[in-house]
Protein backbone atom coordinates (compact mmCIF):
# COMPACT_ATOMS: atom_id res chain seq x y z
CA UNK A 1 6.58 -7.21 -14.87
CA UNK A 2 2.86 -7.39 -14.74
CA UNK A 3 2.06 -4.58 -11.66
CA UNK A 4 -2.18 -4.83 -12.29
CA UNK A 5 -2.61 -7.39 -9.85
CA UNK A 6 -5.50 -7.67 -7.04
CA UNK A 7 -5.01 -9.20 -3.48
CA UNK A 8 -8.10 -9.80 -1.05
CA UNK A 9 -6.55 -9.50 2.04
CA UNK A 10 -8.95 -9.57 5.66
CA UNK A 11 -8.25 -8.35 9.05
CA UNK A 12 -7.46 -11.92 9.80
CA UNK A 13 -4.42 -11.86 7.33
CA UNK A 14 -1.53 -11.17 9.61
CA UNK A 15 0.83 -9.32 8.01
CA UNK A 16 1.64 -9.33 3.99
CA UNK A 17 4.54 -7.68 1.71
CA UNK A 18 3.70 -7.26 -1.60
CA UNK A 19 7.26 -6.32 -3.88
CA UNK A 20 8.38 -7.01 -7.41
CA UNK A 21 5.52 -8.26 -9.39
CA UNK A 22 3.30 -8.11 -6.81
CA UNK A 23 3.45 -5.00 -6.03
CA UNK A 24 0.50 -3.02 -6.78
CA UNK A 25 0.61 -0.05 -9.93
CA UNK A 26 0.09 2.72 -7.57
CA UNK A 27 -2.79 2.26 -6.01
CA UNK A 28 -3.18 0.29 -2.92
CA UNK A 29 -7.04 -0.37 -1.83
CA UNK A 30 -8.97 -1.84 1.45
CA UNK A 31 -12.14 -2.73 1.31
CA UNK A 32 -14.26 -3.20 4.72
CA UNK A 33 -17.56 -4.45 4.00
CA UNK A 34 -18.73 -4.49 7.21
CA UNK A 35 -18.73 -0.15 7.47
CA UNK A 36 -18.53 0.11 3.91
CA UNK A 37 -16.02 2.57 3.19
CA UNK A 38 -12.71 1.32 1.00
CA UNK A 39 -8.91 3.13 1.82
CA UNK A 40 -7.23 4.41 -0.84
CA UNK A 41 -3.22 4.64 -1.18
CA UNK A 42 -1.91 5.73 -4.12
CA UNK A 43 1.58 6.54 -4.69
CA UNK A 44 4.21 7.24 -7.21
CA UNK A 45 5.55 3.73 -8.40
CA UNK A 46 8.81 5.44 -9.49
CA UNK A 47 9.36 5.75 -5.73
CA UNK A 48 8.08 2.67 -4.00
CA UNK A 49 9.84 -1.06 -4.20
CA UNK A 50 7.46 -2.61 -1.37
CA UNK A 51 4.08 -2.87 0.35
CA UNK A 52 3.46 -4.00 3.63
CA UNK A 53 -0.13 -4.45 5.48
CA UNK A 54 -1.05 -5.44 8.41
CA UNK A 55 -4.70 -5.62 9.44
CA UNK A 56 -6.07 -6.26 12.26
CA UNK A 57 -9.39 -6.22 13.70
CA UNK A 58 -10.03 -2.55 15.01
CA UNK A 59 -6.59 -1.78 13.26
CA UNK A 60 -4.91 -1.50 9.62
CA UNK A 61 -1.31 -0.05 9.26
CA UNK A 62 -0.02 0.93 5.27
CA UNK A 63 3.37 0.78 5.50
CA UNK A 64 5.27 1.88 1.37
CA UNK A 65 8.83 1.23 1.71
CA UNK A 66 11.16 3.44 -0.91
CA UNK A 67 14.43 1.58 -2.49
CA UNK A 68 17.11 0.57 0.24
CA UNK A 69 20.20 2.96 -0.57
CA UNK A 70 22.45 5.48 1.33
CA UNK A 71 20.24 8.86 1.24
CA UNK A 72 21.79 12.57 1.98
CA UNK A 73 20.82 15.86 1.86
CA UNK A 74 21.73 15.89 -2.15
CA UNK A 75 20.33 12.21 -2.84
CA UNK A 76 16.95 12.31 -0.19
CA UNK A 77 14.93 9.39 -0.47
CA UNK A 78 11.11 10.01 -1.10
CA UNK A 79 7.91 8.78 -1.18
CA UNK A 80 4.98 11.17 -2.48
CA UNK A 81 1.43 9.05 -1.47
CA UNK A 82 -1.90 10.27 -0.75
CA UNK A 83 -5.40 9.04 1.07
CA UNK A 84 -9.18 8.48 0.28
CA UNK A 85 -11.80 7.14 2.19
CA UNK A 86 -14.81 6.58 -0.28
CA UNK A 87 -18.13 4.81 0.36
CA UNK A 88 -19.26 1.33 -0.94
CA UNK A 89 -21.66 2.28 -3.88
């Protein structure tokens, strides 16, 4: 499964899910040109099956979605992530 791919994606994308070999390796980036400042989401692969964006103008939502099994107090269902905002150089 080949996980290194890149997606351009604008606000005028709708929606997109990005699972299996689309799914990015961990890192999930947004660019806006226009401020110049890129998003960074990365996560723990391990934990995540699917991506879901939805950008809008004025509005982005990053949506990771774990594995879809029963969860409990001894089997909790996780997803460790974290954020960046860097400039465009």
């Amino acid at each position: 499964m080949d996980q290194s791919s890149e997606h351009e994606i604008w606000p005028e994308s709708g929606d997109q899910f990005y699972r299996e070999n689309l799914l990015p390796n961990g890192e999930l980036v947004l660019v806006d040109k226009c401020q110049g400042l890129t998003l960074v989401n990365r996560f723990n692969i391990n934990e995540v099956c699917k991506c879901y964006i939805l950008w809008e103008t004025g509005t982005v939502n990053l949506e990771l979605w774990s594995e879809d099994r029963p969860h409990s107090k001894q089997s909790p269902l996780a997803v460790s992530h974290g954020y960046g905002v860097m400039g465009i150089s």
